[in-house]
PDB file of N, CA and C in Angstrom:
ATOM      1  N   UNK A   1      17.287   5.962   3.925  1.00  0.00           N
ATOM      2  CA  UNK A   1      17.334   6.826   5.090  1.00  0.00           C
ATOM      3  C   UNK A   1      18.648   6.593   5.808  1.00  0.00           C
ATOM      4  N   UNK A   2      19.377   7.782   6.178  1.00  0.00           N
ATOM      5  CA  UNK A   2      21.000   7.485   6.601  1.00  0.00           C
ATOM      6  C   UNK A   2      20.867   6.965   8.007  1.00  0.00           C
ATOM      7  N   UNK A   3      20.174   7.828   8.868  1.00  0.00           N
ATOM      8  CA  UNK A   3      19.813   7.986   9.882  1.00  0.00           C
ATOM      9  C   UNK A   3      18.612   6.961  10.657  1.00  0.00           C
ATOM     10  N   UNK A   4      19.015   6.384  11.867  1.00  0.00           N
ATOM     11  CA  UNK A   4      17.799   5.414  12.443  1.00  0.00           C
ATOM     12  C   UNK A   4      16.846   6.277  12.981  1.00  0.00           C
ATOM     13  N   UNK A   5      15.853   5.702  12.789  1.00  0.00           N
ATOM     14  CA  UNK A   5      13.937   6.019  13.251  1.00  0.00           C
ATOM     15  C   UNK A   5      14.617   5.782  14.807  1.00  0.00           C
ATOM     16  N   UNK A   6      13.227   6.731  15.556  1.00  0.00           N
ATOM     17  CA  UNK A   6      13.603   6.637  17.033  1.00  0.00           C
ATOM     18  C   UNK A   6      12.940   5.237  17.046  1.00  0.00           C
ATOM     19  N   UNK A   7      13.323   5.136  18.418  1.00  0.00           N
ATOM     20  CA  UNK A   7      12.112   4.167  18.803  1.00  0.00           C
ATOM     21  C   UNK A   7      10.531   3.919  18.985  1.00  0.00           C
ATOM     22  N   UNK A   8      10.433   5.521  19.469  1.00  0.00           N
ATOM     23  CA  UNK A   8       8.456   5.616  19.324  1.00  0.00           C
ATOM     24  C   UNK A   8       8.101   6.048  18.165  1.00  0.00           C
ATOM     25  N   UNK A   9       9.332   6.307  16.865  1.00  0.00           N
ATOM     26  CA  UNK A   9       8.902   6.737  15.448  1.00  0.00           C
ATOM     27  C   UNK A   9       8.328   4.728  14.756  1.00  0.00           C
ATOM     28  N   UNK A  10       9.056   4.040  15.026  1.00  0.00           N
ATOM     29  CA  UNK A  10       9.116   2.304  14.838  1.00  0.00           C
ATOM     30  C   UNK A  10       7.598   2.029  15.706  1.00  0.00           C
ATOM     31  N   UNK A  11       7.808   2.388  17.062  1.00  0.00           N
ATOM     32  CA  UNK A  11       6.814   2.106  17.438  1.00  0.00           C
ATOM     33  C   UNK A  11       5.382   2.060  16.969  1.00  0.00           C
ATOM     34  N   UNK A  12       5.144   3.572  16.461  1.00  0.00           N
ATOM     35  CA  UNK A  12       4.076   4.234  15.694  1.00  0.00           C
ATOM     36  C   UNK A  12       3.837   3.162  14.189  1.00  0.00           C
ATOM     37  N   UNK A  13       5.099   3.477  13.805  1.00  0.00           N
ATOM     38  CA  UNK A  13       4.533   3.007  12.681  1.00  0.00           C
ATOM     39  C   UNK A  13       4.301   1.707  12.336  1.00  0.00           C
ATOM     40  N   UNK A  14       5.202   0.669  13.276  1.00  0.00           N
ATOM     41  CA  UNK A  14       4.602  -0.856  13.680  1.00  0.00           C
ATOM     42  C   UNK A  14       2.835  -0.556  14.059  1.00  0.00           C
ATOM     43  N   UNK A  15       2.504   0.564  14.699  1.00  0.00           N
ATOM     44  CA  UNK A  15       1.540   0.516  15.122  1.00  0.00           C
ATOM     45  C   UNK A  15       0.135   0.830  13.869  1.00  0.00           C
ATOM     46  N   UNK A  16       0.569   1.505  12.793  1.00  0.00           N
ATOM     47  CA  UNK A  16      -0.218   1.891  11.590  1.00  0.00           C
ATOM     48  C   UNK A  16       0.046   0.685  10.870  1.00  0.00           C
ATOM     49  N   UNK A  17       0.891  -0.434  10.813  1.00  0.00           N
ATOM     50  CA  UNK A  17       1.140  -1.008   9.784  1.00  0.00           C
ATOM     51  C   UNK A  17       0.084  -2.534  10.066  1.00  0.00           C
ATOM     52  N   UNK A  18      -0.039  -2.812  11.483  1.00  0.00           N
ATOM     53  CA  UNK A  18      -0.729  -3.742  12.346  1.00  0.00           C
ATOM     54  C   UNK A  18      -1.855  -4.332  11.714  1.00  0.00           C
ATOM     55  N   UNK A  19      -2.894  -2.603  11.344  1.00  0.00           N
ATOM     56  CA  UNK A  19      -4.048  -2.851  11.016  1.00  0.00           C
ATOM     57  C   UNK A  19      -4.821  -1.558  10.505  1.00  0.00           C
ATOM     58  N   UNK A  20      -5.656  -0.991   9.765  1.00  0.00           N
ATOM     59  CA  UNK A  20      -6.260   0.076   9.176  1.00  0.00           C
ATOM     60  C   UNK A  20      -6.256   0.793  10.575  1.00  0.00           C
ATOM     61  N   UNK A  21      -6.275   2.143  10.585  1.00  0.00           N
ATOM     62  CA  UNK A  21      -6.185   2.574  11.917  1.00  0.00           C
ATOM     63  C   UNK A  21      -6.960   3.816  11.007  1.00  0.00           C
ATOM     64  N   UNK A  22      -7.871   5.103  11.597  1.00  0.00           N
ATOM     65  CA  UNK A  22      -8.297   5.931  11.723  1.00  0.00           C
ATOM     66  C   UNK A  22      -7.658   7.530  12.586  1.00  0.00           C
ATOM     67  N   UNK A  23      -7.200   8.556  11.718  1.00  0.00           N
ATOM     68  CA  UNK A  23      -6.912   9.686  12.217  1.00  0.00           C
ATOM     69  C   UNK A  23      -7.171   9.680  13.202  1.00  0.00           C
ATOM     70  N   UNK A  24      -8.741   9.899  13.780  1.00  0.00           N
ATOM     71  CA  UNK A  24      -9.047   9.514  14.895  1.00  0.00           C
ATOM     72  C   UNK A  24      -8.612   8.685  16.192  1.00  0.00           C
ATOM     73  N   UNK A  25      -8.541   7.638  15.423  1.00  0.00           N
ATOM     74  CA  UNK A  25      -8.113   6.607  16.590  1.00  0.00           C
ATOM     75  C   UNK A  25      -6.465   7.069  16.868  1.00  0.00           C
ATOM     76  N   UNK A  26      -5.544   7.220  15.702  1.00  0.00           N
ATOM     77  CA  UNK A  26      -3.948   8.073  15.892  1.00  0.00           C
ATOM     78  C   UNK A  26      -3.980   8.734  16.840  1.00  0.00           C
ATOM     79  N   UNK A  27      -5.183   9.861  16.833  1.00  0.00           N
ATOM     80  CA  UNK A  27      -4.807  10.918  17.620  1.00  0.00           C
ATOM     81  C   UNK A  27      -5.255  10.807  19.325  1.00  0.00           C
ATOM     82  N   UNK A  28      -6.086  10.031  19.389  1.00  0.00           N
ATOM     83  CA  UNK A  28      -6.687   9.155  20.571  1.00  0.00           C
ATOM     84  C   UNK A  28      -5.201   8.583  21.165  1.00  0.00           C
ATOM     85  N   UNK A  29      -4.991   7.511  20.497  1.00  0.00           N
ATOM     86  CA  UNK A  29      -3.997   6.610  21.032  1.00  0.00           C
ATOM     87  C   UNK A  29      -2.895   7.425  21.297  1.00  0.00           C
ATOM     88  N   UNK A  30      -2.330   8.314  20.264  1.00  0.00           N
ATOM     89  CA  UNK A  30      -1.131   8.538  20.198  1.00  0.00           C
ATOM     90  C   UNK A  30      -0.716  10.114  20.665  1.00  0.00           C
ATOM     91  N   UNK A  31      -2.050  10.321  21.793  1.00  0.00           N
ATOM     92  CA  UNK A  31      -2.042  11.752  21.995  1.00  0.00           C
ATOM     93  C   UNK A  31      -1.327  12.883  23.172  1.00  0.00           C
ATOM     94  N   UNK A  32      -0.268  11.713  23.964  1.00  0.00           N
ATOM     95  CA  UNK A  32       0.575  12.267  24.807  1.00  0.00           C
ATOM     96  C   UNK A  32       1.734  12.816  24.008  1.00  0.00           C
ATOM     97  N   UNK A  33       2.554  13.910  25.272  1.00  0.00           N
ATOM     98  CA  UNK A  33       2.687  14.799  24.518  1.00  0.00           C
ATOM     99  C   UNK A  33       3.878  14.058  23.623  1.00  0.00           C
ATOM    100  N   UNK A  34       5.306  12.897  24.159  1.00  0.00           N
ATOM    101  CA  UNK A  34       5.762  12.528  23.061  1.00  0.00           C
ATOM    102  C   UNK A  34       5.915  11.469  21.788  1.00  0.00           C
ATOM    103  N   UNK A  35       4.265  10.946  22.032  1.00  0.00           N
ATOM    104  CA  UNK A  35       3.558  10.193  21.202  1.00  0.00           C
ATOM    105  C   UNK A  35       3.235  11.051  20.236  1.00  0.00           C
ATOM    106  N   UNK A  36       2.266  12.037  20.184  1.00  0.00           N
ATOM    107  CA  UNK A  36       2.167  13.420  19.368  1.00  0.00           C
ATOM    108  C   UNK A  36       2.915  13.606  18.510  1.00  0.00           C
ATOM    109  N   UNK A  37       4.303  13.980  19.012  1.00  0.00           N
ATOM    110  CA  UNK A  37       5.522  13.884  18.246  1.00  0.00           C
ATOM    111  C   UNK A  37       5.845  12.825  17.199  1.00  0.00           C
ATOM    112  N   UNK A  38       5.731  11.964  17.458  1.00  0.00           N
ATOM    113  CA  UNK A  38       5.557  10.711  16.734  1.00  0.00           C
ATOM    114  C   UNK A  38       4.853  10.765  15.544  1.00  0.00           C
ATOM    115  N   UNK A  39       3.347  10.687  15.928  1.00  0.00           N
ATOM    116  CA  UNK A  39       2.797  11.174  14.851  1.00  0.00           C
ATOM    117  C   UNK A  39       2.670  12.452  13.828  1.00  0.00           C
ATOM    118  N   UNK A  40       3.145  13.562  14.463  1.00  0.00           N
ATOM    119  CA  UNK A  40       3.547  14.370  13.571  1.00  0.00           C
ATOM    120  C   UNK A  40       4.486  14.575  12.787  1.00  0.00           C
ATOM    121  N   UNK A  41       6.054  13.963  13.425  1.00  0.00           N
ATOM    122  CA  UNK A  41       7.153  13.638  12.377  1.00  0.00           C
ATOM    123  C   UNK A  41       6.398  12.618  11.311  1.00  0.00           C
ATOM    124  N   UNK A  42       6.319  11.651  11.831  1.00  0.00           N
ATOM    125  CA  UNK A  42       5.876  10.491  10.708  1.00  0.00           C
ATOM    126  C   UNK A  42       4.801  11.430   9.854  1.00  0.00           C
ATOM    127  N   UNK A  43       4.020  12.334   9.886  1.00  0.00           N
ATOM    128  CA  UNK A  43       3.192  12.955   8.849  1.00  0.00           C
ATOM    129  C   UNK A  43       4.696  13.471   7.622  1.00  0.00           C
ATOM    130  N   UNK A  44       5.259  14.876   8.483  1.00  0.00           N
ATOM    131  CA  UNK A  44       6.448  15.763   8.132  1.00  0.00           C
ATOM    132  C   UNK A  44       7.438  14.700   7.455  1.00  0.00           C
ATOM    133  N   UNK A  45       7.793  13.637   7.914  1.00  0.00           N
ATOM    134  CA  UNK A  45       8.647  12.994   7.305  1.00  0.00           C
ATOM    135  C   UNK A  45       8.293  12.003   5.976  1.00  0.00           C
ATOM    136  N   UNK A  46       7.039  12.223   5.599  1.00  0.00           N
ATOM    137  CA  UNK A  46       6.165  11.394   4.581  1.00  0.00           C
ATOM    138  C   UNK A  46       6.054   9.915   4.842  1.00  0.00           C
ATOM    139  N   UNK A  47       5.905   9.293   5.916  1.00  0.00           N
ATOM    140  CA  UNK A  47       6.159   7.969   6.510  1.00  0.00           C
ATOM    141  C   UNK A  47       4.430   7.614   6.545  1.00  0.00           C
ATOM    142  N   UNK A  48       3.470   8.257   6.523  1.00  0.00           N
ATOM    143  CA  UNK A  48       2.368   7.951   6.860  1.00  0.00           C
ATOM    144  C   UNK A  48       1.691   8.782   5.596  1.00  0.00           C
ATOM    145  N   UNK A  49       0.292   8.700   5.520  1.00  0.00           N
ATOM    146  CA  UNK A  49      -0.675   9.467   4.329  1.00  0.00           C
ATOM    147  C   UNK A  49      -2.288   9.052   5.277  1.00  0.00           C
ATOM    148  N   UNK A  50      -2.712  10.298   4.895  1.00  0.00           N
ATOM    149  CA  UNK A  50      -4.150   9.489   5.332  1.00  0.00           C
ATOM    150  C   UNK A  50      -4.969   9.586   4.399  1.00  0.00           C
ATOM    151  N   UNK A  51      -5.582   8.812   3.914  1.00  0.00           N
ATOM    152  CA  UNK A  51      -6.312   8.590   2.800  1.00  0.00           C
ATOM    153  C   UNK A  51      -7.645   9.007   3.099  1.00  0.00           C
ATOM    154  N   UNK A  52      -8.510   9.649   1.943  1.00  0.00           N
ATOM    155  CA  UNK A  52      -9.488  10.279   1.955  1.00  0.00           C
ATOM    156  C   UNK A  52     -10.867   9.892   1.362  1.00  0.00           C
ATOM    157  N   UNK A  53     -10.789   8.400   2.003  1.00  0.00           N
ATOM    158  CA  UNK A  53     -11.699   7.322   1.705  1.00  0.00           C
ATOM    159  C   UNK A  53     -12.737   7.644   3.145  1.00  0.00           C
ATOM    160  N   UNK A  54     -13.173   8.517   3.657  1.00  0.00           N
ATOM    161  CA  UNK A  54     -14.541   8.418   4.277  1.00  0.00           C
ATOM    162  C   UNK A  54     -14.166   8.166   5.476  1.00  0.00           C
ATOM    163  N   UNK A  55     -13.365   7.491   6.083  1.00  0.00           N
ATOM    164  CA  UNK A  55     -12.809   7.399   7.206  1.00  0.00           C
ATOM    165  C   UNK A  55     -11.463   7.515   7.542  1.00  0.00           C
ATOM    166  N   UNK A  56     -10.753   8.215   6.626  1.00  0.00           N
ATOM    167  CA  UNK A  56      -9.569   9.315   7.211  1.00  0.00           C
ATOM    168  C   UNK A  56      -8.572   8.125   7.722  1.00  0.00           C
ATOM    169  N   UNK A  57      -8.479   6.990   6.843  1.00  0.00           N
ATOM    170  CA  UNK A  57      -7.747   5.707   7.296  1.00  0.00           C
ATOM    171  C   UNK A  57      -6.116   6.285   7.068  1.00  0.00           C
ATOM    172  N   UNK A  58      -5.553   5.935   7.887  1.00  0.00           N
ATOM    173  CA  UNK A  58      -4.285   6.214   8.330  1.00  0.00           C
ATOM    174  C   UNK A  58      -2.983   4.856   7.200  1.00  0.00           C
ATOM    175  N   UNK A  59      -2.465   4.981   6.305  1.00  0.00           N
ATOM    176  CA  UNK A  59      -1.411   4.282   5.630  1.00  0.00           C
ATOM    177  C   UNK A  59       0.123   4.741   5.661  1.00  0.00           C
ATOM    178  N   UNK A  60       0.572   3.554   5.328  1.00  0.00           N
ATOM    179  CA  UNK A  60       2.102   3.830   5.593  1.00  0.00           C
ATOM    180  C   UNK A  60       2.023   4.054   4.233  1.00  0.00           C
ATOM    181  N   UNK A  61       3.346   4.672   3.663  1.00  0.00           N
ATOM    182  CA  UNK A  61       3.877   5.238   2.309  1.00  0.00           C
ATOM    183  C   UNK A  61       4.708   4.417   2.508  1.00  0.00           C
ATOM    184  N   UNK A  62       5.054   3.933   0.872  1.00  0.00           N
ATOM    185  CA  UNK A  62       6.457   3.285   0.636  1.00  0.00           C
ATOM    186  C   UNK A  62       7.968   3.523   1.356  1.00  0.00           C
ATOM    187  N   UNK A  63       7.672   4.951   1.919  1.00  0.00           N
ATOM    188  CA  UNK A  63       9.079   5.956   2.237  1.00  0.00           C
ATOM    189  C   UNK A  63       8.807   5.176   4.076  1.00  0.00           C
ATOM    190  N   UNK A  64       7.205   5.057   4.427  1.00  0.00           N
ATOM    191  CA  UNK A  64       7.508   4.371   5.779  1.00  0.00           C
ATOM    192  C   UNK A  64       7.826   3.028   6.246  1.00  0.00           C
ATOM    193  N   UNK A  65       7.041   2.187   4.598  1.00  0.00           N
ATOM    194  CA  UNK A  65       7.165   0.934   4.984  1.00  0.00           C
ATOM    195  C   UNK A  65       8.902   0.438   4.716  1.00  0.00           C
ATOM    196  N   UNK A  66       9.480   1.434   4.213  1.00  0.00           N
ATOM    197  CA  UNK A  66      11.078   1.287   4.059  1.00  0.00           C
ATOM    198  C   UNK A  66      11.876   1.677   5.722  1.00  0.00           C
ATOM    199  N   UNK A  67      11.315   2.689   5.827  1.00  0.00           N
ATOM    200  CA  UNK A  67      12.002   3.051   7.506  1.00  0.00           C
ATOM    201  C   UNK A  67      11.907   1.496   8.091  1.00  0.00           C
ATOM    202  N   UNK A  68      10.257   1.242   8.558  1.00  0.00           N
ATOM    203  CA  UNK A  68       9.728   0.170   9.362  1.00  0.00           C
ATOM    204  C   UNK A  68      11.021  -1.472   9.166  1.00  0.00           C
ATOM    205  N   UNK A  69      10.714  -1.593   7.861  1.00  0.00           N
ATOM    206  CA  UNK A  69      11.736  -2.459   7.049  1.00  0.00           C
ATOM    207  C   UNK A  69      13.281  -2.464   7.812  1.00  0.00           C
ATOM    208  N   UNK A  70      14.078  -1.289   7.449  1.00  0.00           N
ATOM    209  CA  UNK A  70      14.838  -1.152   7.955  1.00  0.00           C
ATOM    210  C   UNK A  70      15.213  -1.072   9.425  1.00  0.00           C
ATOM    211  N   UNK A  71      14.120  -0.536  10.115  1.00  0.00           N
ATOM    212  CA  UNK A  71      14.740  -1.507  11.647  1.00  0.00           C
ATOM    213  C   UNK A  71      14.668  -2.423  12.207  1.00  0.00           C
ATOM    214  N   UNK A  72      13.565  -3.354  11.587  1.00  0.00           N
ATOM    215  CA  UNK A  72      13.348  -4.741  11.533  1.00  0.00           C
ATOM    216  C   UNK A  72      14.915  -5.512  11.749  1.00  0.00           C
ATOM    217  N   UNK A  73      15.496  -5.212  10.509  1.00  0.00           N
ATOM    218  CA  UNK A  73      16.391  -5.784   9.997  1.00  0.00           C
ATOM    219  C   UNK A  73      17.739  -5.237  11.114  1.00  0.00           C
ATOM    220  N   UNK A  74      17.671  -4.303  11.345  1.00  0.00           N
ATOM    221  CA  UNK A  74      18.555  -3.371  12.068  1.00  0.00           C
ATOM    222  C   UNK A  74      18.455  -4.277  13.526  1.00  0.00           C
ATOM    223  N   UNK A  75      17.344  -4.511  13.865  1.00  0.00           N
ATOM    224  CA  UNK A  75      17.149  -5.113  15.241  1.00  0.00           C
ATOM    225  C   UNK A  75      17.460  -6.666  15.324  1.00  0.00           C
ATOM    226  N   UNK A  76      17.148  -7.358  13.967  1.00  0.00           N
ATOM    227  CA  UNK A  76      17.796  -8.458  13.535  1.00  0.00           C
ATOM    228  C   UNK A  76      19.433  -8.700  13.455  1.00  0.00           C
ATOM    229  N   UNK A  77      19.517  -7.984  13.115  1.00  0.00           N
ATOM    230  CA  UNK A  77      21.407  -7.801  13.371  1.00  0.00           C
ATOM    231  C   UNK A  77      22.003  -7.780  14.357  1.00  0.00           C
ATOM    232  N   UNK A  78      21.376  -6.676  15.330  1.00  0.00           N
ATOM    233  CA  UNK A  78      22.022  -6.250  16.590  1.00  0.00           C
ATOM    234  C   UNK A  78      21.329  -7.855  17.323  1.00  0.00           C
ATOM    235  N   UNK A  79      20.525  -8.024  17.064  1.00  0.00           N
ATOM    236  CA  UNK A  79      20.094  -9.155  18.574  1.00  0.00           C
ATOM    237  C   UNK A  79      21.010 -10.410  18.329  1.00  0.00           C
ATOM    238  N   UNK A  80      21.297 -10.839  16.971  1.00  0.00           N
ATOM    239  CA  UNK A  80      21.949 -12.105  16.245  1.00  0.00           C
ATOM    240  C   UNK A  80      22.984 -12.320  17.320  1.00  0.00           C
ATOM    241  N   UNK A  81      24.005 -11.503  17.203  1.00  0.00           N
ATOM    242  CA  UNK A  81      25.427 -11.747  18.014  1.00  0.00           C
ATOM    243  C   UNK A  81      24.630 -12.118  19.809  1.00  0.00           C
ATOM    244  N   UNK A  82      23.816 -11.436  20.322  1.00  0.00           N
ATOM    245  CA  UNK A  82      23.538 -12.270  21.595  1.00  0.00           C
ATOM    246  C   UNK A  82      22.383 -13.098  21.461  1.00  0.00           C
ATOM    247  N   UNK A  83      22.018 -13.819  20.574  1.00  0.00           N
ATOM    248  CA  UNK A  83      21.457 -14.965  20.329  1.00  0.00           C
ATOM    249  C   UNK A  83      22.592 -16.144  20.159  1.00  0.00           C
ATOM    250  N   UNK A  84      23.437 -15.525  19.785  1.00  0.00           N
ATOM    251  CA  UNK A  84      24.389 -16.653  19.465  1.00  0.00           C
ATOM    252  C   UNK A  84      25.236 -16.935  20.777  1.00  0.00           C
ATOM    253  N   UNK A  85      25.230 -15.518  21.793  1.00  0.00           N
ATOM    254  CA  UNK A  85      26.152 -15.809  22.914  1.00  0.00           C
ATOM    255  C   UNK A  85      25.012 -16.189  23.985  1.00  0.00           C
ATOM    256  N   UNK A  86      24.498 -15.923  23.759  1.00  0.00           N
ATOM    257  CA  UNK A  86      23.437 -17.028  25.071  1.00  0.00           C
ATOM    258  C   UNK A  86      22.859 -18.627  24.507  1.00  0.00           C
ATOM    259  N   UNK A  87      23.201 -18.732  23.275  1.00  0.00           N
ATOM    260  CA  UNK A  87      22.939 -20.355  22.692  1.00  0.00           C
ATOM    261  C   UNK A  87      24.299 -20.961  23.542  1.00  0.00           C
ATOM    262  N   UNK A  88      25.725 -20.452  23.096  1.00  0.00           N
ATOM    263  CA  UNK A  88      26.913 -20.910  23.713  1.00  0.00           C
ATOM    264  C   UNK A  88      27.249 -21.344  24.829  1.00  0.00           C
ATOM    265  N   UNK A  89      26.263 -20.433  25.728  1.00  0.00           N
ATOM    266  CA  UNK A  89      26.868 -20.337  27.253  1.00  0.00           C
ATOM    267  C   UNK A  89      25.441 -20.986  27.899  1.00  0.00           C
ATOM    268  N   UNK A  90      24.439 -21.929  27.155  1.00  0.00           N
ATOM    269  CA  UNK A  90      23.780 -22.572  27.830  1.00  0.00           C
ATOM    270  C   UNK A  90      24.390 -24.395  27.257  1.00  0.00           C
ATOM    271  N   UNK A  91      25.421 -24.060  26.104  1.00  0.00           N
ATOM    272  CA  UNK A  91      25.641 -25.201  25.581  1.00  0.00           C
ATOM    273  C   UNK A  91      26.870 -25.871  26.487  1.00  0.00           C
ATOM    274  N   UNK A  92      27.814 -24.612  27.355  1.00  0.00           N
ATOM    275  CA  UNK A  92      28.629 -24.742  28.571  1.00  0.00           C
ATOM    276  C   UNK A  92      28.144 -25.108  29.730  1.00  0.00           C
TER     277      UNK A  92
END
């Protein structure tokens, strides 16, 4: 993916990845109006699937658990450099 996930797209899908979650419960939780959004890109963007096991359980796809992945790492990077400048300037 060239392009970074928003933040309530990460959010969401930190939020499906947590624990089995239910269509239901998605659309409950995630039902303001730009939470909504959220969950509907992540459908459109193939980041999510809901499986048709009886309770409409909500899964990440390989294509989401790669987004999710990638800002992990993305947020790991960016925080490193001020982890390292606030280790310094308590070592002053």
């Amino acid at each position: 993916m060239s392009e970074s996930p928003s933040l309530i797209m990460v959010q969401f899908l930190n939020w499906v990845a947590e624990r089995p979650r239910t269509r239901e419960q998605a659309v409950e939780a995630w039902h303001s109006c730009p939470h909504i959004s959220a969950w509907e890109d992540a459908i459109v963007g193939g980041y999510v699937r809901t499986e048709n096991d009886g309770r409409r359980t909500i899964m990440l796809t390989p294509r989401g658990r790669a987004v999710l992945e990638q800002a992990t790492v993305r947020a790991l990077v960016t925080s490193a450099p001020r982890r390292r400048a606030a280790a310094e300037s308590r070592r002053h």
